[in-house]
Protein backbone atom coordinates (compact mmCIF):
# COMPACT_ATOMS: atom_id res chain seq x y z
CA UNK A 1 0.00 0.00 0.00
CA UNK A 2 1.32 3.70 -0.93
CA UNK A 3 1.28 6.23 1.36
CA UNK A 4 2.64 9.44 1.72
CA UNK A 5 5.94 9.63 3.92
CA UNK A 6 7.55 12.88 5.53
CA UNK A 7 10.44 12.53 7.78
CA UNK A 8 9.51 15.89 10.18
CA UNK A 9 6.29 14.21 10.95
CA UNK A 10 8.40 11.27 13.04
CA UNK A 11 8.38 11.78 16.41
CA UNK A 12 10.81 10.32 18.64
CA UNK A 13 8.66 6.77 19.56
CA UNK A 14 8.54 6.38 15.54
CA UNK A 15 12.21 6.68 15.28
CA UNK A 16 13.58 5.38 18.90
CA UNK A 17 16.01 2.62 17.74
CA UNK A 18 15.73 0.95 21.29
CA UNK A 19 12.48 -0.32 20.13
CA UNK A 20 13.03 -0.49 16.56
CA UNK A 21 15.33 -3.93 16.05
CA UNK A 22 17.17 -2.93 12.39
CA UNK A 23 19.10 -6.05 10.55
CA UNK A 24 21.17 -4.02 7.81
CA UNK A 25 22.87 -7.31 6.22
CA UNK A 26 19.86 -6.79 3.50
CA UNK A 27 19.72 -2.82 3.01
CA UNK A 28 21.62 -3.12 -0.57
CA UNK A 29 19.41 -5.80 -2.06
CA UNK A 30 16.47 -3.63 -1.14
CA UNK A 31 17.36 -0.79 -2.95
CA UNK A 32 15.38 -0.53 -6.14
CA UNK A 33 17.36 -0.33 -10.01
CA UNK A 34 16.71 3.57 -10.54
CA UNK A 35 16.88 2.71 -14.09
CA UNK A 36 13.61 1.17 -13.72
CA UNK A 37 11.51 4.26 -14.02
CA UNK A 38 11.31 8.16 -13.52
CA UNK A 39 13.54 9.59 -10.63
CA UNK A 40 11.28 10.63 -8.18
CA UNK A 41 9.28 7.11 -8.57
CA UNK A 42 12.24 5.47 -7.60
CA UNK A 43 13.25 7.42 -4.22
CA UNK A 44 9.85 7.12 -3.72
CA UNK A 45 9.79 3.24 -4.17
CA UNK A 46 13.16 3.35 -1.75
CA UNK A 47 11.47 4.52 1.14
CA UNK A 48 8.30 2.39 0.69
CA UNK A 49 10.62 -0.42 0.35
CA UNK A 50 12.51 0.54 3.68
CA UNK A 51 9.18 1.58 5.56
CA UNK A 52 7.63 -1.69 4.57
CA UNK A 53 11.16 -3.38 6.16
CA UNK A 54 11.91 -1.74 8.84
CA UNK A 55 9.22 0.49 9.78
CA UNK A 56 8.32 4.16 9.72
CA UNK A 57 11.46 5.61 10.94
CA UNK A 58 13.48 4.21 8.10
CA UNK A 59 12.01 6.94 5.60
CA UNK A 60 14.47 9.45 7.11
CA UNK A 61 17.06 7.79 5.02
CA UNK A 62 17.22 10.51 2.23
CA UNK A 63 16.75 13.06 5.18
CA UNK A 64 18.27 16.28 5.23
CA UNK A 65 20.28 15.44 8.11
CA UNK A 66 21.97 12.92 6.34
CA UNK A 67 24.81 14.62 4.12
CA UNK A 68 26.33 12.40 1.45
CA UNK A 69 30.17 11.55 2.13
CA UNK A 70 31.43 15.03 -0.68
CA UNK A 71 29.07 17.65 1.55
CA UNK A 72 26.52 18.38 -0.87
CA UNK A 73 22.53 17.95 -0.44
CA UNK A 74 21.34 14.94 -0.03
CA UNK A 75 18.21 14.98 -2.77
CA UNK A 76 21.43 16.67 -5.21
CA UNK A 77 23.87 14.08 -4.73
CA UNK A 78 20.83 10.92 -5.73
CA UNK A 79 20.22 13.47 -8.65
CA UNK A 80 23.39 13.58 -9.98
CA UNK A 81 24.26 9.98 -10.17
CA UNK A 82 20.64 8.25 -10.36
CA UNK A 83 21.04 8.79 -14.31
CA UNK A 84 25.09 8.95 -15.26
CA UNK A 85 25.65 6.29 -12.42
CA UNK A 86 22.68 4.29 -11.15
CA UNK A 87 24.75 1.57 -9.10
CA UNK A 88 26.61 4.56 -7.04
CA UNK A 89 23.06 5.99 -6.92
CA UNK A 90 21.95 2.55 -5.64
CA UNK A 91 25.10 1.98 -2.98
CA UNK A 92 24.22 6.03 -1.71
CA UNK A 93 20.41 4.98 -0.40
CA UNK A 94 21.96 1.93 1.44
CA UNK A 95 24.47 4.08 2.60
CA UNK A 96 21.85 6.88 3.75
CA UNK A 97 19.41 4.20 5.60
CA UNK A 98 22.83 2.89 7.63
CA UNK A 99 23.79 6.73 8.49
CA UNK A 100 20.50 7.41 9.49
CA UNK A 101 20.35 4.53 11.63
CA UNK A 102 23.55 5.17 13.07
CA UNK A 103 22.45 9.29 13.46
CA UNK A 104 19.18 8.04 15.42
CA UNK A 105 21.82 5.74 17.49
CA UNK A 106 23.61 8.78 18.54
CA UNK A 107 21.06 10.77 19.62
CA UNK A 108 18.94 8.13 21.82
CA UNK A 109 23.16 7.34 23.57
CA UNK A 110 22.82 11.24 23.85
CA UNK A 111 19.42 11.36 25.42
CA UNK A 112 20.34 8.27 27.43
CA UNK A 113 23.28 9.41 29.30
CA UNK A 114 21.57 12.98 30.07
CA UNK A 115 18.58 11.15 32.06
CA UNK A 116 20.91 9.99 34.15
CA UNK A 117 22.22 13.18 35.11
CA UNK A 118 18.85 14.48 36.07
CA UNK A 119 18.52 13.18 39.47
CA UNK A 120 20.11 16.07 41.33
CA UNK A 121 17.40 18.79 41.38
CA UNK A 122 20.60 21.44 42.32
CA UNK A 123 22.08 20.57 38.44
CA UNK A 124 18.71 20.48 36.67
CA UNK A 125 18.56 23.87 34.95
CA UNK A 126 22.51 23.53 34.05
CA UNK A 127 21.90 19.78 32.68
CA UNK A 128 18.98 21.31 30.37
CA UNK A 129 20.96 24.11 29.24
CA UNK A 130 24.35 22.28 28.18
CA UNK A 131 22.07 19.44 26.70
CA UNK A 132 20.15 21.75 24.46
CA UNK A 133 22.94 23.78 23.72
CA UNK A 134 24.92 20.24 22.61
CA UNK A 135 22.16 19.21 20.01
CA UNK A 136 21.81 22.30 18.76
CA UNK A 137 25.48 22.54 17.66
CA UNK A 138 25.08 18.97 16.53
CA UNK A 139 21.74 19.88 13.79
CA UNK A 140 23.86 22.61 12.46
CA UNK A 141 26.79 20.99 12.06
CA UNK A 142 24.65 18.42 9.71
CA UNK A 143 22.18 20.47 8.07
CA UNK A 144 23.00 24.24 8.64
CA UNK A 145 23.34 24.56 4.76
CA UNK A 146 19.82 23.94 4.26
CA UNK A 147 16.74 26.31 3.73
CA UNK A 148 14.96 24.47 6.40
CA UNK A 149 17.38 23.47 8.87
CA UNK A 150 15.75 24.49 11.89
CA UNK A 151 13.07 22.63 11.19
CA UNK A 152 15.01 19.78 11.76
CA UNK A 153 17.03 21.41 14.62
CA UNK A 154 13.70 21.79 16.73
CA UNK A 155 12.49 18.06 15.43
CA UNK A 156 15.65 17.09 17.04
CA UNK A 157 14.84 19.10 20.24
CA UNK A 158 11.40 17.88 20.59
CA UNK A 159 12.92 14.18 20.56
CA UNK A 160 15.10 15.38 23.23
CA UNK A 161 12.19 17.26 25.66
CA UNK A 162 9.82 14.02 24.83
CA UNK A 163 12.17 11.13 25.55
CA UNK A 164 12.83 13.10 28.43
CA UNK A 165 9.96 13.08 30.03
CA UNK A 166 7.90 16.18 28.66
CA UNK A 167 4.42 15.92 26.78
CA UNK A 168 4.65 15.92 23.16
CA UNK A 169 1.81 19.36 23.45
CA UNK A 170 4.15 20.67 26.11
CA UNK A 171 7.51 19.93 24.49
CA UNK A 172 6.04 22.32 21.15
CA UNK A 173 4.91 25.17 23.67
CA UNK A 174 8.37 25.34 24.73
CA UNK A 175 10.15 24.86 21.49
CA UNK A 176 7.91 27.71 20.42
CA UNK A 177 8.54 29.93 22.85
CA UNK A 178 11.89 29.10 22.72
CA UNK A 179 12.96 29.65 18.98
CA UNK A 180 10.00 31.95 17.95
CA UNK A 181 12.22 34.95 16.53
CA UNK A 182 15.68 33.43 16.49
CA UNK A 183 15.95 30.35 14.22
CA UNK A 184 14.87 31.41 10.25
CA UNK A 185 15.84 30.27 7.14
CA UNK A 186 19.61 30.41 5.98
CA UNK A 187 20.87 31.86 9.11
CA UNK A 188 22.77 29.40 10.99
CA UNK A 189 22.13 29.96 14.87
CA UNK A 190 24.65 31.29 16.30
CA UNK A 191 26.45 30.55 19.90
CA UNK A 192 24.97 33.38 21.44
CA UNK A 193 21.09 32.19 19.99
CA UNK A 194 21.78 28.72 21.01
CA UNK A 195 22.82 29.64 24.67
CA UNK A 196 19.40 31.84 24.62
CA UNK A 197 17.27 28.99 23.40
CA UNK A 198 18.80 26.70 25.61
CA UNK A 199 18.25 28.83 28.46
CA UNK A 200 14.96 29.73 27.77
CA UNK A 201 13.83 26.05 27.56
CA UNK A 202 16.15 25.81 30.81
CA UNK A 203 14.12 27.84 32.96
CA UNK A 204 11.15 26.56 31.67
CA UNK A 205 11.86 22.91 32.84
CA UNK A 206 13.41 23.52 36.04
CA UNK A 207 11.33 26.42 37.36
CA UNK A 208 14.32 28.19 37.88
């Protein structure tokens, strides 16, 4: 069955690898032949085919927090080789699903090891802070080249506040009030808006 797949609609249950077992021994032989029909049928077919696999957090594979190995786009780099060289083309969507996997690895490790760290009420606000501050640095440094990137910066946030503990309808207030007026398009946030972001979410969470 087709159905329409977009990657900022995942929330953090869809994409939690702790509860999302992921065998990638077969990710090459599921990649499609992109000679088989029009380009955007075949990226298409990819993440049906990986969605059908693995389940709904694979279609992040061709995400835009996933650059390709020479720093360009993501949707650029399939373009330029799905026609002068499909089997690279091919090898670049296994490659994608596996870094995605691995970039949704890093970030539940991440949230992880800062749950543990909020058991002293005295370091709560400071734990928030340097957390949020952390994965902020860590969207840009992925996707700050990108129209959209905070979009994907705050997805990444609300992961964070939710595995953490907050309600999903709470988690947007504060990601709202948060970023409302400092991330935009093209302008990578800067230290000095990350630290306010941070803090603002900060205060929010530990009453402080």
């Amino acid at each position: 069955m087709k159905f329409s797949i977009d990657p900022l609609g995942l929330t953090w249950e869809d994409v939690d690898p702790a509860t999302h077992p992921f065998d990638p021994t077969v990710v090459p032989s599921m990649v499609p032949d992109p000679r088989a029909g029009r380009e955007s049928a075949w990226q298409h077919d990819i993440s049906h085919a990986f969605v059908d696999r693995y389940g709904i957090w694979a279609c992040g594979w061709a995400s835009l927090t996933m650059p390709p190995p020479d720093g360009t786009a993501q949707q650029k780099f399939l373009h330029e080789y799905w026609a002068d060289d499909p089997e690279s083309a091919r090898r670049m969507a296994a490659d994608s699903l596996l870094g995605w996997r691995e970039w949704l690895e890093e970030l539940g490790a991440f949230f992880d090891e800062f749950s543990l760290l909020l058991n002293d009420a005295e370091t709560q606000a400071q734990r928030w802070e340097q957390a949020v501050v952390r994965l902020i640095a860590m969207a840009v440094e992925r996707i700050a080249e990108d129209e959209f990137w905070y979009c994907y910066c705050e997805q990444i946030l609300s992961w964070f506040l939710t595995a953490s503990g907050v309600l999903p309808e709470r988690a947007e207030d504060l990601l709202w009030t948060a970023t409302n007026g400092r991330f935009s398009s093209w302008v990578t946030a800067s230290e000095s808006t990350a630290a306010e972001v941070a803090r603002t979410i900060a205060t929010e969470l530990s009453g402080a």
